[in-house]
C-alpha atoms as a PDB file:
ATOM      1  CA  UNK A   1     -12.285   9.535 -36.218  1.00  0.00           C
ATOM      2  CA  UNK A   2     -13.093  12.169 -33.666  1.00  0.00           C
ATOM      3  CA  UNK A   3     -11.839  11.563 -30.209  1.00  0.00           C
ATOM      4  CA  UNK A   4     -12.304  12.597 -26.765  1.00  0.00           C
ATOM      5  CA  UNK A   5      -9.879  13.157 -23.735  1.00  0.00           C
ATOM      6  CA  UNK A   6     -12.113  13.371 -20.273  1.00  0.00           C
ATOM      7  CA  UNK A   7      -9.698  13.823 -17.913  1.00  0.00           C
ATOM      8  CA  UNK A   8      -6.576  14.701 -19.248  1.00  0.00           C
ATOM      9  CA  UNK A   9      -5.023  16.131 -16.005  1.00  0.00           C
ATOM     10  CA  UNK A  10      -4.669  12.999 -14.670  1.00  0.00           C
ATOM     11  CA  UNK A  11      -1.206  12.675 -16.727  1.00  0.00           C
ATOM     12  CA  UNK A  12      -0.132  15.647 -15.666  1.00  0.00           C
ATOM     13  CA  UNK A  13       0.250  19.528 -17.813  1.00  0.00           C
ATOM     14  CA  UNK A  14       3.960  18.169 -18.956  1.00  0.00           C
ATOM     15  CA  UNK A  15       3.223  15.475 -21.524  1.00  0.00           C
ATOM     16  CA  UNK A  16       2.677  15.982 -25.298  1.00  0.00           C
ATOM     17  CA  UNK A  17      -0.220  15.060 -26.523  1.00  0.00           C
ATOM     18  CA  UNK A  18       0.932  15.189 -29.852  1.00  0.00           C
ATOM     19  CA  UNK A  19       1.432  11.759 -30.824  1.00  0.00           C
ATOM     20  CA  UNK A  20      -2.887  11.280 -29.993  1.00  0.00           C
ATOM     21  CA  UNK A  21      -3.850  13.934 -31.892  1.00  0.00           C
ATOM     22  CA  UNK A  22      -1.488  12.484 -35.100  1.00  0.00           C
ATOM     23  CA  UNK A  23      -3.827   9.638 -34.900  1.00  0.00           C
ATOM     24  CA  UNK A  24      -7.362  11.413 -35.156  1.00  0.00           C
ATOM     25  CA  UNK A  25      -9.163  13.701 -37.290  1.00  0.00           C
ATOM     26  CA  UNK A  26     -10.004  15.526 -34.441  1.00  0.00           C
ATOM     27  CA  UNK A  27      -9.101  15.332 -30.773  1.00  0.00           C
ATOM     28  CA  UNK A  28     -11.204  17.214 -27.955  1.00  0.00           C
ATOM     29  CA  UNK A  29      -9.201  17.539 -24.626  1.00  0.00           C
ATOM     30  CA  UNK A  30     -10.934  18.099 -21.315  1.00  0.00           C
ATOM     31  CA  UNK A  31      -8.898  18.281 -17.951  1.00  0.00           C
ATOM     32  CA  UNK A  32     -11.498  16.779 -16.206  1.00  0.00           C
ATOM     33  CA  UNK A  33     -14.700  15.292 -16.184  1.00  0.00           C
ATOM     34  CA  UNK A  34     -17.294  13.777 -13.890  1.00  0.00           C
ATOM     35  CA  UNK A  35     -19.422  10.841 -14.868  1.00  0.00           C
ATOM     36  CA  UNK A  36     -22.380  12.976 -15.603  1.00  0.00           C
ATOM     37  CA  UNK A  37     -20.064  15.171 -17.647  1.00  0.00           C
ATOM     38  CA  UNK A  38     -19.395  12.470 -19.988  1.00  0.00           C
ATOM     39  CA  UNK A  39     -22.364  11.519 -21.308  1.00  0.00           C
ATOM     40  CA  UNK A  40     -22.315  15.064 -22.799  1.00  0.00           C
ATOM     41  CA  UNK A  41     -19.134  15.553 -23.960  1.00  0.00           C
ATOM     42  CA  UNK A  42     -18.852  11.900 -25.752  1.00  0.00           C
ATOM     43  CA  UNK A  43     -22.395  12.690 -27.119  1.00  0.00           C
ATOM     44  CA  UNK A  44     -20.241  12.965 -30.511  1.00  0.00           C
ATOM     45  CA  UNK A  45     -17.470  10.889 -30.326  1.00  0.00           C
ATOM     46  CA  UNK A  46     -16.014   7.979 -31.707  1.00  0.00           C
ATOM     47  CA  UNK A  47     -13.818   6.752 -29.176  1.00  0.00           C
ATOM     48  CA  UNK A  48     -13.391   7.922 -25.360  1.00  0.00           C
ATOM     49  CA  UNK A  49     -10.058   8.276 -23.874  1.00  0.00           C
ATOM     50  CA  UNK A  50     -10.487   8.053 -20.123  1.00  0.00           C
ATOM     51  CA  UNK A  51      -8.255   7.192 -17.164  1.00  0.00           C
ATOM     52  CA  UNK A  52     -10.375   7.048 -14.158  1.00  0.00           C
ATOM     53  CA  UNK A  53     -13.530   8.771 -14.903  1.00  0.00           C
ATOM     54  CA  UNK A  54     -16.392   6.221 -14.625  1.00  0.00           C
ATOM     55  CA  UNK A  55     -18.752   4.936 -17.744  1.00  0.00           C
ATOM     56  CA  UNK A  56     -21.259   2.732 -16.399  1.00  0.00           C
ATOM     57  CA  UNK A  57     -23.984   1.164 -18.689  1.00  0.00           C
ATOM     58  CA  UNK A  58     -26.062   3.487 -18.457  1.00  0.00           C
ATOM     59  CA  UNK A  59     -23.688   6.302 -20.225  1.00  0.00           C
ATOM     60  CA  UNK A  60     -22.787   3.840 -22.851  1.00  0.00           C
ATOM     61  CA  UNK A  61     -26.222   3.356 -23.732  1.00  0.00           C
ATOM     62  CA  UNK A  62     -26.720   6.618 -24.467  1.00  0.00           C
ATOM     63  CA  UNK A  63     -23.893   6.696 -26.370  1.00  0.00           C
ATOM     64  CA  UNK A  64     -24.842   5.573 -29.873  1.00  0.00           C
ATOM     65  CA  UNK A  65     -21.595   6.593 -31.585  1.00  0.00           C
ATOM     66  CA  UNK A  66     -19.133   5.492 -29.544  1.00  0.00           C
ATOM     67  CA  UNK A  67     -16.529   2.482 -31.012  1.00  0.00           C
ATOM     68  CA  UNK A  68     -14.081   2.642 -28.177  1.00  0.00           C
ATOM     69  CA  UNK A  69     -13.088   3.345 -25.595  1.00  0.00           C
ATOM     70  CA  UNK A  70      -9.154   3.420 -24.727  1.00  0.00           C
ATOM     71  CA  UNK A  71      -7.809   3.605 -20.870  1.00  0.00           C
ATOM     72  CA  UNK A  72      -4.955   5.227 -19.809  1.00  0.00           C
ATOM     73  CA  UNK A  73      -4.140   2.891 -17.641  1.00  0.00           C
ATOM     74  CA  UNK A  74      -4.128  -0.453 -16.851  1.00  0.00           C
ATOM     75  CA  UNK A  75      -6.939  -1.470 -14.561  1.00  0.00           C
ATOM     76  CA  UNK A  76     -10.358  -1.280 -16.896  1.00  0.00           C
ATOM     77  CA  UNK A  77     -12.606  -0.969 -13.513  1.00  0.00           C
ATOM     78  CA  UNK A  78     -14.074   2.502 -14.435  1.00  0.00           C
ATOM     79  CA  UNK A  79     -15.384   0.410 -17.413  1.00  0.00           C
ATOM     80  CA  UNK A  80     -18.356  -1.413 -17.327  1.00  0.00           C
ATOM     81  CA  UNK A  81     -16.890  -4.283 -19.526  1.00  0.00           C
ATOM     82  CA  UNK A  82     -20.142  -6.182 -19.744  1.00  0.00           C
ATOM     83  CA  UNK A  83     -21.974  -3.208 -21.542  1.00  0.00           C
ATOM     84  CA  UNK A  84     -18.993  -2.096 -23.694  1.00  0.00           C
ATOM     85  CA  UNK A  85     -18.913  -6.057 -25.266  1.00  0.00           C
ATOM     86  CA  UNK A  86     -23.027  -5.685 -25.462  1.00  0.00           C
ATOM     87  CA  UNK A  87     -22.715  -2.504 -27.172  1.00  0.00           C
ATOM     88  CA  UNK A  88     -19.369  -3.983 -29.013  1.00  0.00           C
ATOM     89  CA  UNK A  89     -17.628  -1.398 -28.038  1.00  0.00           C
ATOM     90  CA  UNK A  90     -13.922  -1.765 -27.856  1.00  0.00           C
ATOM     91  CA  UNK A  91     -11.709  -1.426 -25.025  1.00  0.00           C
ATOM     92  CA  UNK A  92      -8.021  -0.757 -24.877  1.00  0.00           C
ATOM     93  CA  UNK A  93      -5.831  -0.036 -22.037  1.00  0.00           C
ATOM     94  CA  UNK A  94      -2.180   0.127 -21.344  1.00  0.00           C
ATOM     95  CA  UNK A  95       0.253  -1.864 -19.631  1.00  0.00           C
ATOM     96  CA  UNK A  96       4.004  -1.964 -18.594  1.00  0.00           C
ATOM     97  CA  UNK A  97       3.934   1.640 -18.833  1.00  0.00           C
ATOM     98  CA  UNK A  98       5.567   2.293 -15.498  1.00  0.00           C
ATOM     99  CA  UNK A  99       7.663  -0.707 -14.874  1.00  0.00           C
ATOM    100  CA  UNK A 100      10.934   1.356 -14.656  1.00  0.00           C
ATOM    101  CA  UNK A 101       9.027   3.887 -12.575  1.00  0.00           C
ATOM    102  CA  UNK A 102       7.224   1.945  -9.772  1.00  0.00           C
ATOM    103  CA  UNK A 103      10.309  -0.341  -9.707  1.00  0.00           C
ATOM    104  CA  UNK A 104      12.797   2.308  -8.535  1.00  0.00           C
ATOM    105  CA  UNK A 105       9.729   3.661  -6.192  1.00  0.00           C
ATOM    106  CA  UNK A 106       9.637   0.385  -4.737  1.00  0.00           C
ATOM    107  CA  UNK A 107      13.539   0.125  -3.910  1.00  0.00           C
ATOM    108  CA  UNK A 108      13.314   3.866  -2.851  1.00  0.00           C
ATOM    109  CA  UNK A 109      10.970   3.010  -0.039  1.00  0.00           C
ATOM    110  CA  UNK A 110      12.749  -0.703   0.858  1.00  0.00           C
ATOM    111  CA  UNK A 111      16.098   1.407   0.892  1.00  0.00           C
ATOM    112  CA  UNK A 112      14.893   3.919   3.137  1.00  0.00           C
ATOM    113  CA  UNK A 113      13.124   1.486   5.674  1.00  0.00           C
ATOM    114  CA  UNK A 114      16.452  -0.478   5.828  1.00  0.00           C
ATOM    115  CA  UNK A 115      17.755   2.659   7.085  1.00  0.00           C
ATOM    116  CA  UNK A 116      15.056   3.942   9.028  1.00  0.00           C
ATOM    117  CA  UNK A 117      15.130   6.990   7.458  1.00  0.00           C
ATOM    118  CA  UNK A 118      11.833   8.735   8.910  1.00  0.00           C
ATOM    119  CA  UNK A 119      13.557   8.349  12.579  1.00  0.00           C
ATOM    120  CA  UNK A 120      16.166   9.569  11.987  1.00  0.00           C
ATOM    121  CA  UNK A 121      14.927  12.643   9.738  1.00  0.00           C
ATOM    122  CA  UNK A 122      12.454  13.201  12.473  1.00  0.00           C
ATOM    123  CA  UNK A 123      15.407  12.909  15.538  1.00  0.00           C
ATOM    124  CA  UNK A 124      17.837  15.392  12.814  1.00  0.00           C
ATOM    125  CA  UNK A 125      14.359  17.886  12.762  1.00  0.00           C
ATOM    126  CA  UNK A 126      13.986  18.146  16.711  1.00  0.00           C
ATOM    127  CA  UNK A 127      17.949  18.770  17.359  1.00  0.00           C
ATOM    128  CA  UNK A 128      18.488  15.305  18.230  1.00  0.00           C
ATOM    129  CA  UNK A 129      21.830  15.082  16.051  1.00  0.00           C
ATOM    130  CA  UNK A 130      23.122  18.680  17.615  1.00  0.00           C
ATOM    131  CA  UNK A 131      22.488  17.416  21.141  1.00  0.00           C
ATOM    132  CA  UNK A 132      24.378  13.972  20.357  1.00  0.00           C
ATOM    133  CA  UNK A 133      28.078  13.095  22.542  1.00  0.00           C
ATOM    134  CA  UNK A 134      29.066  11.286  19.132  1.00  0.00           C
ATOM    135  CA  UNK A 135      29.680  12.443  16.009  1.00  0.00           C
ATOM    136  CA  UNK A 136      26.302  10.824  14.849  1.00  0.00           C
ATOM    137  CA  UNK A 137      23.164   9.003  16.059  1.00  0.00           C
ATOM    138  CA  UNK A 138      22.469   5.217  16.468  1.00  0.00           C
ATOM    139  CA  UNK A 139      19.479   4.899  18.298  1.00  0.00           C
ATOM    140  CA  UNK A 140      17.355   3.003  15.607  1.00  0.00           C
ATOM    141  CA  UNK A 141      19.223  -0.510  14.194  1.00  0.00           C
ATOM    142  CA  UNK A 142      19.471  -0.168  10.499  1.00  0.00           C
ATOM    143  CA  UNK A 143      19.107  -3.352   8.218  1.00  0.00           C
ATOM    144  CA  UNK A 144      22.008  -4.309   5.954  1.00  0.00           C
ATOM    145  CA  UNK A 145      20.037  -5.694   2.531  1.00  0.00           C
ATOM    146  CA  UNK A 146      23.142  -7.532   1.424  1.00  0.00           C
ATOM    147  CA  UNK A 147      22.606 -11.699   2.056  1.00  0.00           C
ATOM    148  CA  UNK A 148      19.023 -10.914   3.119  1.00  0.00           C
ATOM    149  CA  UNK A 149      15.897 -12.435   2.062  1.00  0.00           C
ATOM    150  CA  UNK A 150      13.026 -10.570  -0.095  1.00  0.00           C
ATOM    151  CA  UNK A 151       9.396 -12.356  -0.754  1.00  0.00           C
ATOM    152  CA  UNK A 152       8.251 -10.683  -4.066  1.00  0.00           C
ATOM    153  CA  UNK A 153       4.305 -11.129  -4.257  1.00  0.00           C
ATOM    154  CA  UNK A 154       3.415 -11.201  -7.400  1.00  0.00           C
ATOM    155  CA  UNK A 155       6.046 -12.561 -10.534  1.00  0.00           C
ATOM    156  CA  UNK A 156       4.977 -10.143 -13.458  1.00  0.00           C
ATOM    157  CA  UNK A 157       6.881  -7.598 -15.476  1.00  0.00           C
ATOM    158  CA  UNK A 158       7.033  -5.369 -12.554  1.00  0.00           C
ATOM    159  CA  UNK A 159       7.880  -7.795  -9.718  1.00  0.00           C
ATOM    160  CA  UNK A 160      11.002  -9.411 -11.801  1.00  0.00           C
ATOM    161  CA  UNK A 161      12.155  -5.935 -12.335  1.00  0.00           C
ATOM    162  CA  UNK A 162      11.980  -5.132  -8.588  1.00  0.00           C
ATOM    163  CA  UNK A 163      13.598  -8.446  -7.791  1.00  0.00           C
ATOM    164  CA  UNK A 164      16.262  -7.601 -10.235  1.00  0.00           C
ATOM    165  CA  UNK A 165      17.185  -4.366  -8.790  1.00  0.00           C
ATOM    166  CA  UNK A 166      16.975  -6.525  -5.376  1.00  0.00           C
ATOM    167  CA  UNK A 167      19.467  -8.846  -6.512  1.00  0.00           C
ATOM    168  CA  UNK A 168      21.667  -5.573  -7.605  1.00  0.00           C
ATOM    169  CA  UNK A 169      21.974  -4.916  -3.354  1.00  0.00           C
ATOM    170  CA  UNK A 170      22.968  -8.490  -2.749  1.00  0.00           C
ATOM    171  CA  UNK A 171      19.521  -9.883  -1.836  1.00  0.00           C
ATOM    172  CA  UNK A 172      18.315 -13.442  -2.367  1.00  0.00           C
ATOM    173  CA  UNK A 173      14.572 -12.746  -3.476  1.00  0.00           C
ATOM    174  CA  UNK A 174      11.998 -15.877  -3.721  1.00  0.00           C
ATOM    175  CA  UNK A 175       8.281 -15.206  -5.432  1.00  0.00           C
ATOM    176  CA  UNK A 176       5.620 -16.705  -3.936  1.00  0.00           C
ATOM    177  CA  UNK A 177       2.985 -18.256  -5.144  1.00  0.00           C
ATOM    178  CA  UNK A 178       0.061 -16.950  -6.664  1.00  0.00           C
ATOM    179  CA  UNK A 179      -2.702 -16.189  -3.630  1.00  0.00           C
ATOM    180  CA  UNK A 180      -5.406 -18.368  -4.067  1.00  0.00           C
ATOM    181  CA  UNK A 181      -3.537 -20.844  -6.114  1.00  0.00           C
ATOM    182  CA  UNK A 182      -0.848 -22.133  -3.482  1.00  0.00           C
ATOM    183  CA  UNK A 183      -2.357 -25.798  -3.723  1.00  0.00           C
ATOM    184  CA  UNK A 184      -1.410 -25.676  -7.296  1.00  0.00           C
ATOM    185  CA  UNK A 185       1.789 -23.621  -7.675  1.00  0.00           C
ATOM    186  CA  UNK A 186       5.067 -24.881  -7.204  1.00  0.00           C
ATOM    187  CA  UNK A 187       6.345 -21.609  -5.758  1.00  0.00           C
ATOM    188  CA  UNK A 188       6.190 -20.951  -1.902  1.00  0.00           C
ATOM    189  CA  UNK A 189       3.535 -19.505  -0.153  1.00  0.00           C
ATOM    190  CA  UNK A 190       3.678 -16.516   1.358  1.00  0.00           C
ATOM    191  CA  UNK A 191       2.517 -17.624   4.987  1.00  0.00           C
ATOM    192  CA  UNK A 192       5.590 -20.150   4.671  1.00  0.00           C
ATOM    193  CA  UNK A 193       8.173 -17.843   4.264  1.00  0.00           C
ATOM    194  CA  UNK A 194       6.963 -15.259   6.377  1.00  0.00           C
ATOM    195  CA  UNK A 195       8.881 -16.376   9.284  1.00  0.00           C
ATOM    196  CA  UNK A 196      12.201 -16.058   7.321  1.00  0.00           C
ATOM    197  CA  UNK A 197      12.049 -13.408   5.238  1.00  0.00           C
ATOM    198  CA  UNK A 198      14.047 -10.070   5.790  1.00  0.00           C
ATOM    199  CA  UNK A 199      11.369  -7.869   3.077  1.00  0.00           C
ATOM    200  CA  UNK A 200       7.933  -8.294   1.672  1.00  0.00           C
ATOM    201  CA  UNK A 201       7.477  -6.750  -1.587  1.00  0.00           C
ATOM    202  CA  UNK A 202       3.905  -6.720  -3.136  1.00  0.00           C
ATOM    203  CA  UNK A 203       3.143  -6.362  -6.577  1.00  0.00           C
ATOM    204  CA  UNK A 204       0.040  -8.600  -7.583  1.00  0.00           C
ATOM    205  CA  UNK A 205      -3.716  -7.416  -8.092  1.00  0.00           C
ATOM    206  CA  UNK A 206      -6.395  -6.307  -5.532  1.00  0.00           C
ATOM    207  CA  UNK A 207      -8.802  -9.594  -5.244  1.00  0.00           C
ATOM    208  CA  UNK A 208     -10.772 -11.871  -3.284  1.00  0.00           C
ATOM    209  CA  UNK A 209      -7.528 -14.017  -3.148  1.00  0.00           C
ATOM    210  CA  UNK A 210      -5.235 -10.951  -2.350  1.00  0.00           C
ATOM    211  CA  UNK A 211      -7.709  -8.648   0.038  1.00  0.00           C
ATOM    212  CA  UNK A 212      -6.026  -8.504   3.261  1.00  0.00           C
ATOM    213  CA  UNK A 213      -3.476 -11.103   2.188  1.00  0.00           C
ATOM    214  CA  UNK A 214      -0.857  -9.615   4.822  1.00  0.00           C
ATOM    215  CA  UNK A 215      -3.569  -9.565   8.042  1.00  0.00           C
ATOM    216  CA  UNK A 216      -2.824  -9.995  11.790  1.00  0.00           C
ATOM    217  CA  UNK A 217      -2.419 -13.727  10.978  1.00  0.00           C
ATOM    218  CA  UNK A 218       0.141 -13.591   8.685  1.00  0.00           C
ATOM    219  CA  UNK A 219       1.758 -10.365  10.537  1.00  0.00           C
ATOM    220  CA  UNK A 220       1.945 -12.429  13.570  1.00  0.00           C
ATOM    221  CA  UNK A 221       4.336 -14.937  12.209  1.00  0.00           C
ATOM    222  CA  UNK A 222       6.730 -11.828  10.705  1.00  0.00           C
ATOM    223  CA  UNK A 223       9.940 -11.658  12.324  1.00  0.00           C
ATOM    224  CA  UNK A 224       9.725  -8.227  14.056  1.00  0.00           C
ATOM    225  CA  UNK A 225      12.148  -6.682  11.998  1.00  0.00           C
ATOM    226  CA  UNK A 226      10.843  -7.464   8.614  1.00  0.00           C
ATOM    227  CA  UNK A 227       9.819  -4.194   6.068  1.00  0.00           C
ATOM    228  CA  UNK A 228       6.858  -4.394   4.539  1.00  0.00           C
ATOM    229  CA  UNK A 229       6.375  -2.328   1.206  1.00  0.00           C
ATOM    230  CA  UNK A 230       3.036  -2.180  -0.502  1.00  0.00           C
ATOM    231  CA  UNK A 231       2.866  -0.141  -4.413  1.00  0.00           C
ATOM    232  CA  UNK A 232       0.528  -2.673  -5.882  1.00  0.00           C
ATOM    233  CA  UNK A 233      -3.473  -2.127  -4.237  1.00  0.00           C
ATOM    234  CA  UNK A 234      -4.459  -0.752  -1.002  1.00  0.00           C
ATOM    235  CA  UNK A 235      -6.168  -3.507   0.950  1.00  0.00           C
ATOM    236  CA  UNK A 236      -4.335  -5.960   0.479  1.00  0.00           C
ATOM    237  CA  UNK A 237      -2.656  -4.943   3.522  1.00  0.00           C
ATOM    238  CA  UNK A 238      -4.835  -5.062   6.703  1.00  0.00           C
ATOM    239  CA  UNK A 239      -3.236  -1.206   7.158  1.00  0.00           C
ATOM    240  CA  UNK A 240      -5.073  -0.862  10.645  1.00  0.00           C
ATOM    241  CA  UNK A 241      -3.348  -4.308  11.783  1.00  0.00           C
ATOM    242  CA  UNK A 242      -0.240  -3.529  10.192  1.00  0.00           C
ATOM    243  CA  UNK A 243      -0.389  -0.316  11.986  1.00  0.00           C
ATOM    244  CA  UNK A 244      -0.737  -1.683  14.949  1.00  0.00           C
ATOM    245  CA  UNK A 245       2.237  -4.523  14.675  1.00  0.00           C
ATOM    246  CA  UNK A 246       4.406  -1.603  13.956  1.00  0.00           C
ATOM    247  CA  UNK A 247       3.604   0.415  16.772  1.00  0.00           C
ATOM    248  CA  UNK A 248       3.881  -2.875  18.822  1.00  0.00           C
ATOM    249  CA  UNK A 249       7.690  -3.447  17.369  1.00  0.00           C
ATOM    250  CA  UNK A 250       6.184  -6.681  16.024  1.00  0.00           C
ATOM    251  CA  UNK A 251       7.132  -5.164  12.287  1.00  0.00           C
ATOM    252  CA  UNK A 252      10.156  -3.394  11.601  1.00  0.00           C
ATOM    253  CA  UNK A 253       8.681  -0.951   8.789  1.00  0.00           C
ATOM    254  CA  UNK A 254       6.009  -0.193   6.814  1.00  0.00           C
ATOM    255  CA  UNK A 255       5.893   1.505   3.375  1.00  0.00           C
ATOM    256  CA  UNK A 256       2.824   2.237   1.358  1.00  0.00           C
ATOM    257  CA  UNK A 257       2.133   4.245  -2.013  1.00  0.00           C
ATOM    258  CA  UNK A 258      -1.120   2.973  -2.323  1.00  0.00           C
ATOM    259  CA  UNK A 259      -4.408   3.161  -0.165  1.00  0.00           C
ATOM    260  CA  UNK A 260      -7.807   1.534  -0.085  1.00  0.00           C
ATOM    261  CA  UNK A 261     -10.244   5.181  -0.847  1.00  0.00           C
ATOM    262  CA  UNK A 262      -8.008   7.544  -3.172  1.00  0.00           C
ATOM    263  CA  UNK A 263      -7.982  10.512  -2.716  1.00  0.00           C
ATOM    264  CA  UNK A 264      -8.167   9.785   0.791  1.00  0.00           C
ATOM    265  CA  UNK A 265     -10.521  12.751   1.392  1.00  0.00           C
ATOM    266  CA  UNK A 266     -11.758  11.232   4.976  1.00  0.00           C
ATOM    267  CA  UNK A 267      -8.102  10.803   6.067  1.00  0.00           C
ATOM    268  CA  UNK A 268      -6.686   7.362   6.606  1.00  0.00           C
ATOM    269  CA  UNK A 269      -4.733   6.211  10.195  1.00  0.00           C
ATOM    270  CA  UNK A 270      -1.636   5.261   8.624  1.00  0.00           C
ATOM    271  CA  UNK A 271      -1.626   9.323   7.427  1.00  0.00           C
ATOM    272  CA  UNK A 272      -2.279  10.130  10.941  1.00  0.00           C
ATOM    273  CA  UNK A 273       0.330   8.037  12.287  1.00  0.00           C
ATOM    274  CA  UNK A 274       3.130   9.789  10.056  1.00  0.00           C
ATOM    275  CA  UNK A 275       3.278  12.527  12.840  1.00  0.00           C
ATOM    276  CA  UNK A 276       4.248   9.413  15.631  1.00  0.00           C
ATOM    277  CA  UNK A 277       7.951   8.217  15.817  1.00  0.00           C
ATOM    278  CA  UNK A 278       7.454   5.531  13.453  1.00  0.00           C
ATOM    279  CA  UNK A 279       9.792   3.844  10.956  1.00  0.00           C
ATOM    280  CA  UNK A 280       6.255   4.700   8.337  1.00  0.00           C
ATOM    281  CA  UNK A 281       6.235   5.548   4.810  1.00  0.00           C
ATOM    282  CA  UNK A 282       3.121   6.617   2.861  1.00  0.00           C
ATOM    283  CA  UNK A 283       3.385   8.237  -0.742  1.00  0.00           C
ATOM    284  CA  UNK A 284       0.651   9.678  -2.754  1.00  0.00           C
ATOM    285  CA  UNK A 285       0.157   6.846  -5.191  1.00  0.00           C
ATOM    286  CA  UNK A 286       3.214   8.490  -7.350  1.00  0.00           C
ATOM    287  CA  UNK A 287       5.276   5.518  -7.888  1.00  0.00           C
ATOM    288  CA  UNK A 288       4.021   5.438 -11.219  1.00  0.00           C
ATOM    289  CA  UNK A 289       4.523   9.602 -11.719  1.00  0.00           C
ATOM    290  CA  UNK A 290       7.707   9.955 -14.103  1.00  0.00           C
ATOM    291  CA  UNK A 291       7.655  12.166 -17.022  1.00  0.00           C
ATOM    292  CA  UNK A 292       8.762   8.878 -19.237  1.00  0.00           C
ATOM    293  CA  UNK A 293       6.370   6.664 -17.804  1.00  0.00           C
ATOM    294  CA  UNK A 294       3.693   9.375 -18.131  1.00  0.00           C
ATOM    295  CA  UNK A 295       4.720   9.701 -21.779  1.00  0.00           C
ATOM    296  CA  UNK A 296       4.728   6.522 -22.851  1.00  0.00           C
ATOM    297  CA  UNK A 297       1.299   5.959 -21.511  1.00  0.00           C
ATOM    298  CA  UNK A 298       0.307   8.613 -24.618  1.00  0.00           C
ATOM    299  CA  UNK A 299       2.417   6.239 -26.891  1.00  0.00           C
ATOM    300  CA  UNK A 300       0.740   3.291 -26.088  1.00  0.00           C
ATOM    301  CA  UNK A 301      -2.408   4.977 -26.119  1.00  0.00           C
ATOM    302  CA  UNK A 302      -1.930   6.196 -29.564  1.00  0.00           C
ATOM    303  CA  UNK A 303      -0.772   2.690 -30.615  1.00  0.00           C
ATOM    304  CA  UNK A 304      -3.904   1.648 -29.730  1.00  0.00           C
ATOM    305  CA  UNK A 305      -5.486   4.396 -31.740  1.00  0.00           C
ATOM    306  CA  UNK A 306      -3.730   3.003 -34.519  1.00  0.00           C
ATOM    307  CA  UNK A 307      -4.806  -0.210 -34.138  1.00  0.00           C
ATOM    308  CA  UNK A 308      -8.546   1.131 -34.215  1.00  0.00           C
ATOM    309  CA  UNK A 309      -8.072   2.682 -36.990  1.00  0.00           C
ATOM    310  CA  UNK A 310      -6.882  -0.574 -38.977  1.00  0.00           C
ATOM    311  CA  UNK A 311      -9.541  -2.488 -37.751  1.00  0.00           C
ATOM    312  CA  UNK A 312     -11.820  -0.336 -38.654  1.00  0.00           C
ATOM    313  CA  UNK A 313     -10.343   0.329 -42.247  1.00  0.00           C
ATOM    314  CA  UNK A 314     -10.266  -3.804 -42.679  1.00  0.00           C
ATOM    315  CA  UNK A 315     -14.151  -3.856 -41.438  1.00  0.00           C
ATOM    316  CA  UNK A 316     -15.027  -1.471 -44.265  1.00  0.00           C
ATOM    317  CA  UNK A 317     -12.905  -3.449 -46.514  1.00  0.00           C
ATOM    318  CA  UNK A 318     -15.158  -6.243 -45.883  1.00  0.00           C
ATOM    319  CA  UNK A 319     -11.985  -8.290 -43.917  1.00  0.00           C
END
């Protein structure tokens, strides 16, 4: 079974690739591909191992040889799922990978808008400290998490392990319900809690239900010092609104890892607002970025493989 890697420098040039090529007769690595790009270099292959590069119908029409197609990641987007299940092709992605990884992200950036780290890095890097009459600064009210209140949007693997590491600081964390299902969930929406809760954590999927799901309506009934932290999609934060409530004091911080265009090659505001004395956060979409969540990411992958392989060896066995 011949396989083919299109963009492997998407998991970075520190992970083994070992345990893939164990799995395959042969396994072709490119760093990168475009979409045009692929149709050439799966002309031969078996299966396609992709993370974000885009196969659209058309490439997997011209694409008689290809079985499967296996995604190093989670969403399947990139994929055009109605063409691969025309063409029964088979596609297999990966999931949990990062839990440990995106969870400790998340409390990194809740932990360090509690404290309002980026004023008071910014006041330390203009001489504010040296200039003090104390023996340290106090101009920006840090938040305490013990006793308060987190709303965790979104109850999966990834928001009970965030809410777990919550509860490790002494917070009482509540999930809400699923967006677009409040009628029908026995959980609290979020527009219900918002005017109690200390910390919005968000860690559900970008959809109809979920696009702009914290907008000016729902920031308006925020208690002004409530952090917001967003590592699930970009847009489901209104960012300009958001933006705005924060410069207004209505929103006591604002943490992102994720944006609506990435890379953000046009620029984003919430980028250019890092330079204004803001209690802002925005990370590069690396929550996910440790070598062991990278890693296992090839394990899974290669599970799959294996998988493939079995099914394949039971088809010609007439199972």
């Amino acid at each position: 079974m011949k396989a083919v890697i299109l963009d492997a420098a998407s998991l970075g040039p520190d992970v083994d690739l070992g345990p893939l090529r164990d799995r395959v007769s042969e396994l072709v690595v490119h760093q990168q591909s475009t979409s045009h790009q692929a149709r050439e270099r799966l002309a031969d292959a078996e299966v396609a191992i992709v993370n974000k590069v885009v196969l659209d119908a058309e490439t997997l029409d011209a694409l008689p040889r290809l079985q499967a197609i296996c995604v190093l990641a989670t969403g399947t987007n990139n994929i055009d799922m109605a063409a691969a299940r025309r063409l029964g092709i088979a596609v297999k992605n990966v999931t949990g990978y990062g839990t440990a990884s995106v969870a400790q992200h998340t409390l990194l950036l809740l932990l360090a808008l509690a404290n309002r780290l980026p004023r008071y890095q910014r006041d330390v890097a203009q001489g504010r400290w040296g200039e003090s009459p104390f023996f340290c600064l106090m101009d920006h009210r840090t938040l305490q998490l013990e006793g308060k209140h987190l709303a965790v949007v979104g109850q999966g693997e990834l928001g009970g392990r965030v809410a777990r590491l919550a509860e490790a600081f002494g917070m009482r964390v509540t999930f809400t319900a699923r967006p677009g299902n409040e009628a029908h969930d026995s959980r609290p929406a979020l527009a219900d809690l918002a005017g109690e809760v200390d910390a919005i954590s968000l860690h559900c999927p970008l959809n109809e239900a979920t696009h702009h799901l914290v907008g000016e309506a729902l920031l308006a009934r925020l208690r002004p010092d409530t952090l917001l932290v967003n590592c699930a999609r970009g847009g489901i934060i209104d960012e300009a609104a958001a933006l705005a409530a924060l410069r207004e004091g209505r929103l006591g911080g604002l943490a992102v890892d994720v944006l609506p265009e990435e890379p953000p090659r046009e620029g984003h505001a919430l980028i250019d607002a890092l330079g204004e004395p803001l209690n802002l956060i925005v990370t590069p979409h690396n929550a996910w970025i440790t070598p062991e969540a990278r890693q296992t990411i090839v394990a899974m992958t290669a599970d799959n493989l294996g998988e493939l392989q079995t099914a394949r060896g039971d088809a010609a066995d007439g199972r």
